[in-house]
C-alpha atoms as a PDB file:
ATOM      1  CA  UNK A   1       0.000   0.000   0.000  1.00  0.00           C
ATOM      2  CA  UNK A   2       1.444   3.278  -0.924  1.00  0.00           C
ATOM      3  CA  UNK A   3       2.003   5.992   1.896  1.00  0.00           C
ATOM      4  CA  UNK A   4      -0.767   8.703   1.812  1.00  0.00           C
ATOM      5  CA  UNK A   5       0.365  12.265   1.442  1.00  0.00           C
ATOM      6  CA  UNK A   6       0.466  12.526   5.140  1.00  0.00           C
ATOM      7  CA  UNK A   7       2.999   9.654   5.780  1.00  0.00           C
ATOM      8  CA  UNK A   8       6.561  11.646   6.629  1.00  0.00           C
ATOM      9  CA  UNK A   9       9.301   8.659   6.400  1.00  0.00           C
ATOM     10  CA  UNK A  10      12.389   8.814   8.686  1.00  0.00           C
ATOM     11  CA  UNK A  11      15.714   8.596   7.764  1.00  0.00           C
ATOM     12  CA  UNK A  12      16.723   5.394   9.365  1.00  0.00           C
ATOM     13  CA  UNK A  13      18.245   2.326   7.713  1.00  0.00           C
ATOM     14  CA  UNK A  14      18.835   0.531  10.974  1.00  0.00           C
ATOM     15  CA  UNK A  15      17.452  -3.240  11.263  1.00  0.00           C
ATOM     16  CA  UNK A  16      16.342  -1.870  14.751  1.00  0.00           C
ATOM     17  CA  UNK A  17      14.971   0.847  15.899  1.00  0.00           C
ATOM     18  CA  UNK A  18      14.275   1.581  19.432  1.00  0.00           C
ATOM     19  CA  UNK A  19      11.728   4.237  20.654  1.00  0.00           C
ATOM     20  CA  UNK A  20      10.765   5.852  23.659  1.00  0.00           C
ATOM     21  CA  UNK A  21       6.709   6.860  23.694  1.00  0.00           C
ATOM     22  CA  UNK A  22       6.052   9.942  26.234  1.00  0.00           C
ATOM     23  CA  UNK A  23       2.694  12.186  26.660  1.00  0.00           C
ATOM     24  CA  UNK A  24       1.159  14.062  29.435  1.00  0.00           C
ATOM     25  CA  UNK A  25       4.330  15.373  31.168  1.00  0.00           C
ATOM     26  CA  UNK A  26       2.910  18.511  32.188  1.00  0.00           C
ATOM     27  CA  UNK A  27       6.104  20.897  32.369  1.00  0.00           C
ATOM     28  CA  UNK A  28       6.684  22.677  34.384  1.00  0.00           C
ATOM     29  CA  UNK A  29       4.003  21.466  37.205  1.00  0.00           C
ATOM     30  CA  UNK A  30       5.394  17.664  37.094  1.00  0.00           C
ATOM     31  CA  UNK A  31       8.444  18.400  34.841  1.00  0.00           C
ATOM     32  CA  UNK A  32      11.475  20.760  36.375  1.00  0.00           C
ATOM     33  CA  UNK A  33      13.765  18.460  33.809  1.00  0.00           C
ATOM     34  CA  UNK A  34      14.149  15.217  32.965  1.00  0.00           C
ATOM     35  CA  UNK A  35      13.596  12.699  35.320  1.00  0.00           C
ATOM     36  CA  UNK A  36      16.476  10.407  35.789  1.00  0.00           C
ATOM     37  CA  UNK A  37      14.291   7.207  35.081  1.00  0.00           C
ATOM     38  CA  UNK A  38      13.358   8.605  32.075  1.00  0.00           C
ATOM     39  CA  UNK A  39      16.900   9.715  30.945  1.00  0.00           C
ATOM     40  CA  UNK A  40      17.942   6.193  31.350  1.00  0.00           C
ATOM     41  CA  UNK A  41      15.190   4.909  28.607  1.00  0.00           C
ATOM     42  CA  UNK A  42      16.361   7.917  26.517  1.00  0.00           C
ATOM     43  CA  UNK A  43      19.993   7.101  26.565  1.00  0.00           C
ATOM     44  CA  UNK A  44      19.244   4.383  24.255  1.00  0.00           C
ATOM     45  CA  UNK A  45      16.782   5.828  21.851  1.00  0.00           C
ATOM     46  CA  UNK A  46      17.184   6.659  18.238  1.00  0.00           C
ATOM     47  CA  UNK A  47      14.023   8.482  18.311  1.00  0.00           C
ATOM     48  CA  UNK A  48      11.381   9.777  20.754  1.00  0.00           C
ATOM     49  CA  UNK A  49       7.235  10.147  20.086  1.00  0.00           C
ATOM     50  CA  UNK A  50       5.654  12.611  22.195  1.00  0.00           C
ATOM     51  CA  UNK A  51       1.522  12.162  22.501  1.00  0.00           C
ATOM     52  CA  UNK A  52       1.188  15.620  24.087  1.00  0.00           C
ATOM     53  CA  UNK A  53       0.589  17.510  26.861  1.00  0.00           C
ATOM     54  CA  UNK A  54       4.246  18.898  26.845  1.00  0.00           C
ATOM     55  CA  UNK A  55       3.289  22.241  28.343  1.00  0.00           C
ATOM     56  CA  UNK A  56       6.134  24.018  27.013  1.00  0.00           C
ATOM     57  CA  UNK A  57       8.875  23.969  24.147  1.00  0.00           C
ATOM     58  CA  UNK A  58      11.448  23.856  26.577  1.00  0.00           C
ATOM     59  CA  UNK A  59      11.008  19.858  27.123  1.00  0.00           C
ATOM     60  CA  UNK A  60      11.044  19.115  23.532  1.00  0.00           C
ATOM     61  CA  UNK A  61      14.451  21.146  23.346  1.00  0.00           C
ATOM     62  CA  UNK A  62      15.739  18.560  26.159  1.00  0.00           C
ATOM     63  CA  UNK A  63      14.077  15.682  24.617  1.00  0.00           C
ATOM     64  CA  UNK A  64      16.179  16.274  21.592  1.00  0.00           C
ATOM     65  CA  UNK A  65      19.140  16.586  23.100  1.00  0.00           C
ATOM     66  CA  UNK A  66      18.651  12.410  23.539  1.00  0.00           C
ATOM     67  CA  UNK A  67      17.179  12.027  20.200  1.00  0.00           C
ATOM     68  CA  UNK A  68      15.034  13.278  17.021  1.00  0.00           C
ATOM     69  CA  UNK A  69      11.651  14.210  18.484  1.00  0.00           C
ATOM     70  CA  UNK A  70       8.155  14.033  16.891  1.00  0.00           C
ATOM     71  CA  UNK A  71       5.186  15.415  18.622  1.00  0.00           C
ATOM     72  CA  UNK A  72       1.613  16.076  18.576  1.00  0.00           C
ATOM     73  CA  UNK A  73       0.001  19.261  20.513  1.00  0.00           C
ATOM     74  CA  UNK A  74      -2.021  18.495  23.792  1.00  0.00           C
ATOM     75  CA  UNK A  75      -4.940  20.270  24.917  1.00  0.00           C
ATOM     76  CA  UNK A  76      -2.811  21.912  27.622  1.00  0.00           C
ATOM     77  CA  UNK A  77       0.082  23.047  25.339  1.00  0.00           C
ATOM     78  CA  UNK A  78       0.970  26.412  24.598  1.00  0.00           C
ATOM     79  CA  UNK A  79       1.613  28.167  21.315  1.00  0.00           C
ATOM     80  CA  UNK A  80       5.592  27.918  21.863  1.00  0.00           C
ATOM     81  CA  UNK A  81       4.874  24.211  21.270  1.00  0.00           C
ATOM     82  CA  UNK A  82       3.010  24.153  18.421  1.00  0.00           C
ATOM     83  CA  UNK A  83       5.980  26.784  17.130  1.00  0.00           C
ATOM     84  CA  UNK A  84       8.414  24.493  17.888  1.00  0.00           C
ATOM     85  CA  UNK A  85       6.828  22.192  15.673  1.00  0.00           C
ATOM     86  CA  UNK A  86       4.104  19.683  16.923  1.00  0.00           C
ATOM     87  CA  UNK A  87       1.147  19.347  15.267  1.00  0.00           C
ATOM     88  CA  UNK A  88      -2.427  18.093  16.069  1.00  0.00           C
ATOM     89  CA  UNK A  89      -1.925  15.219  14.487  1.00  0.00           C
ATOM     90  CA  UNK A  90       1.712  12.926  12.619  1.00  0.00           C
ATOM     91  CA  UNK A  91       1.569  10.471  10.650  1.00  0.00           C
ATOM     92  CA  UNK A  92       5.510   8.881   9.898  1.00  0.00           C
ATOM     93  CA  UNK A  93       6.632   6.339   8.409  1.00  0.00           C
ATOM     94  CA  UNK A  94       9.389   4.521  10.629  1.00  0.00           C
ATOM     95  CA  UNK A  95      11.448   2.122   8.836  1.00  0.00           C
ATOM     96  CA  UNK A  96       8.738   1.069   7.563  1.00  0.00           C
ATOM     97  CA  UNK A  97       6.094   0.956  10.231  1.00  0.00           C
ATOM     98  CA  UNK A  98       3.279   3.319  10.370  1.00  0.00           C
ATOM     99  CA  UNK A  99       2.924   5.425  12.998  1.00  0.00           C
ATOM    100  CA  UNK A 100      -0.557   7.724  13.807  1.00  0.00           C
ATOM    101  CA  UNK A 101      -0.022  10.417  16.539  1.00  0.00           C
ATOM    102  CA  UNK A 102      -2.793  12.061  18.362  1.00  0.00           C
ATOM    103  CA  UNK A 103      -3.559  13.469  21.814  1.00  0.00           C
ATOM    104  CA  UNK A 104      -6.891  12.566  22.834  1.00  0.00           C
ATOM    105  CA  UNK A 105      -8.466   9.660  21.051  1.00  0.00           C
ATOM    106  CA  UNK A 106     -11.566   9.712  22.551  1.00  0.00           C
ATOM    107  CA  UNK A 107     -14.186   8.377  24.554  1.00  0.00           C
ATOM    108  CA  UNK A 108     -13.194   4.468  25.703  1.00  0.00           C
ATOM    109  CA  UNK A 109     -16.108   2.688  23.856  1.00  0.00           C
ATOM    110  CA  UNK A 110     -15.200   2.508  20.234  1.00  0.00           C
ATOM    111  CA  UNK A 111     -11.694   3.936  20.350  1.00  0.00           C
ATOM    112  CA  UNK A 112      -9.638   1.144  18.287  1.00  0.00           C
ATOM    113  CA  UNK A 113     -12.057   1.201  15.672  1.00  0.00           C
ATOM    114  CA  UNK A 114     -12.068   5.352  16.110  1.00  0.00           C
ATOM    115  CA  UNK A 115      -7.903   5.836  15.358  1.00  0.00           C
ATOM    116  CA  UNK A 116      -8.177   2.959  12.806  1.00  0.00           C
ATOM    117  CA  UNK A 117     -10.582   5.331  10.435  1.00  0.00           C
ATOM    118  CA  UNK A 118      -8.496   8.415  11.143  1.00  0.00           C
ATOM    119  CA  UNK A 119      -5.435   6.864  10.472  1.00  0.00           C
ATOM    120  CA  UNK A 120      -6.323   4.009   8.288  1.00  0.00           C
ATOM    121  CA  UNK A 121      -2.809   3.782   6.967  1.00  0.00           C
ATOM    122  CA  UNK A 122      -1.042   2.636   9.904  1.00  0.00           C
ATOM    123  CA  UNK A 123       0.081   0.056  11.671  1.00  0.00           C
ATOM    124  CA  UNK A 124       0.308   1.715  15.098  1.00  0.00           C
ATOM    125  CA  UNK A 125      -1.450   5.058  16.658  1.00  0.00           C
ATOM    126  CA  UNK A 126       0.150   6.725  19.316  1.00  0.00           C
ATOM    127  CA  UNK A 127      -2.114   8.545  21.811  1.00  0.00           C
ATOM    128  CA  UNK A 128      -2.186  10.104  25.430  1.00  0.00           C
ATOM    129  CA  UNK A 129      -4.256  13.003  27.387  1.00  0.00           C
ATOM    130  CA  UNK A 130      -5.784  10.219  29.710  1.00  0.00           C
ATOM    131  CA  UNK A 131      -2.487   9.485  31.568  1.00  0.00           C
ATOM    132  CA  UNK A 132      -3.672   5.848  31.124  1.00  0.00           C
ATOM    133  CA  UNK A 133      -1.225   3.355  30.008  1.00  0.00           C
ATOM    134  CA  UNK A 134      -3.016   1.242  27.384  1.00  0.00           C
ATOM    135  CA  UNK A 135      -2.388  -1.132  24.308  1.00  0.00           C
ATOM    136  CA  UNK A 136      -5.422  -2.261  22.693  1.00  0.00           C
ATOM    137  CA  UNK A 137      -4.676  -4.595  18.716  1.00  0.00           C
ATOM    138  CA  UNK A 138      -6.905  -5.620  16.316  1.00  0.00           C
ATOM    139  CA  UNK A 139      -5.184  -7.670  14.367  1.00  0.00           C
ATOM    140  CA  UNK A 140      -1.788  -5.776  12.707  1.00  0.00           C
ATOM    141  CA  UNK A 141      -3.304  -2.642  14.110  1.00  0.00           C
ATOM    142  CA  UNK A 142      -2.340  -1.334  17.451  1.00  0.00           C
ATOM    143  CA  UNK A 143      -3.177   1.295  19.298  1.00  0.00           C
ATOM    144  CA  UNK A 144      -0.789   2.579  22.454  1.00  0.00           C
ATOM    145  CA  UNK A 145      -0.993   5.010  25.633  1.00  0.00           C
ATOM    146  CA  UNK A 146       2.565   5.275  27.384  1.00  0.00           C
ATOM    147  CA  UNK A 147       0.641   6.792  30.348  1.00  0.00           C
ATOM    148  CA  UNK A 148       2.596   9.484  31.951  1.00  0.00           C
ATOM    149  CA  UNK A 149       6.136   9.332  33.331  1.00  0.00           C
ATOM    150  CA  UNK A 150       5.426  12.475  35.861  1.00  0.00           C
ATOM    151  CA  UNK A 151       2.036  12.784  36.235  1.00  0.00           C
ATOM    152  CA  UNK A 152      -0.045   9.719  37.209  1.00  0.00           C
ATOM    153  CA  UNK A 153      -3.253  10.907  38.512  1.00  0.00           C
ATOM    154  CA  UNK A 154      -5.266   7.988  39.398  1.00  0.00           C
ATOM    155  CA  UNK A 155      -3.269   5.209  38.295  1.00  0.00           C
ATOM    156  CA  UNK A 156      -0.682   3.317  40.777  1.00  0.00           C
ATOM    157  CA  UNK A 157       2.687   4.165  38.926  1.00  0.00           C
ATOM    158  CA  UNK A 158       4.207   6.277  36.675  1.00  0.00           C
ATOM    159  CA  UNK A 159       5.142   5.260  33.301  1.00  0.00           C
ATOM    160  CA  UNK A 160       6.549   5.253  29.712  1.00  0.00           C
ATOM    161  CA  UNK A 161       6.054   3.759  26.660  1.00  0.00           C
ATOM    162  CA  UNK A 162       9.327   1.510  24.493  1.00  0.00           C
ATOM    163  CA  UNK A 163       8.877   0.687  21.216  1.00  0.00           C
ATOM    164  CA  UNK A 164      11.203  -1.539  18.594  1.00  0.00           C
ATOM    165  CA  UNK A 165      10.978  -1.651  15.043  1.00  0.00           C
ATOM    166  CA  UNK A 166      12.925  -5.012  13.122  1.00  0.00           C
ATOM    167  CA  UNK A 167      12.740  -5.074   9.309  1.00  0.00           C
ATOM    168  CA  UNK A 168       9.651  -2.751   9.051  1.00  0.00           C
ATOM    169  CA  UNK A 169       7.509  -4.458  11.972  1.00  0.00           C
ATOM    170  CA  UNK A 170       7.063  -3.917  15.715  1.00  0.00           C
ATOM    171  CA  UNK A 171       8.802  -6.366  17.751  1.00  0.00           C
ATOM    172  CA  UNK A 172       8.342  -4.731  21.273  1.00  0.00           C
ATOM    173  CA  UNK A 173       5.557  -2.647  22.586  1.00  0.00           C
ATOM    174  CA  UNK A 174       6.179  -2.064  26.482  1.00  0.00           C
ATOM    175  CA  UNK A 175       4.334  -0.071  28.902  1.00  0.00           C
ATOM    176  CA  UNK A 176       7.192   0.398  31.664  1.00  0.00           C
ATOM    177  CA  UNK A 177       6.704   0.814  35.269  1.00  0.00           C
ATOM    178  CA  UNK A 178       8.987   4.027  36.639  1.00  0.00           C
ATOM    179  CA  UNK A 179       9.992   4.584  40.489  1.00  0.00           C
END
């Protein structure tokens, strides 16, 4: 299937790429700068998808000190984020896996189906605003929540999402558990 006009490939020719999925990290309430736990994740990534809910540029600066960042605008981000260059929605094309970014997908009830007719081109959605770590697939569609690494209202930890891509397909999708 050809990429729609929307699709924005990466540069990568790796056999393996490994990811690091953030949203919801509320800067500067929850994020002063980069929590160790999360720099340790970073340290390893070649690139880094932010669901939204940054707050402020200033995070995605330090994000890509670790790595290339893509992100999607949040309903609480400002206009310096959005100027720094996230958008309301992505759509990229990762070594051959394609990857849907949104911040709030929307009600519970119906949601897979939901991000599968607004991205029907990909392979994987990216989402957050809920600050509820979720995977939900369908068959070779998947849909992903990393939760939130600083802010974790309701739910018992805080979190982060890892990603790898082999040969064009996702071989790891982990919700991780922070202290």
């Amino acid at each position: 299937m050809p990429l729609s006009s929307g699709w924005k490939e990466s540069g990568w020719n790796d056999e393996l790429v490994r990811i690091v999925v953030l949203s919801d990290t509320h800067a500067p309430r929850f994020w002063k700068r980069c929590p160790p736990a999360v720099a340790t994740h970073l340290l390893t990534a070649e690139v880094i998808l932010h669901a939204g809910d940054v707050c402020v540029a200033g995070v995605l600066e330090e994000l890509s000190a670790y790595a290339p960042v893509h992100a999607v605008v949040g309903n609480n981000d400002g206009p310096d984020v959005a100027a720094w260059g996230a958008t309301e929605t992505a759509e990229l094309d990762l070594t051959g896996l394609r990857v849907g970014m949104i911040h709030d997908a929307g009600p519970k009830e119906g949601r897979l189906a939901r991000l599968r007719d607004r991205f029907p081109g990909a392979d994987l959605v990216v989402f957050g605003h809920s600050h509820i770590p979720l995977q939900a697939v369908d068959g070779n569609f998947r849909i992903f929540n990393p939760g939130s690494p600083t802010d974790k209202r309701r739910q018992p930890h805080r979190t982060l999402g890892l990603l790898e891509i082999e040969d064009g397909h996702l071989s790891r999708a982990e919700i991780v558990t922070l202290p």
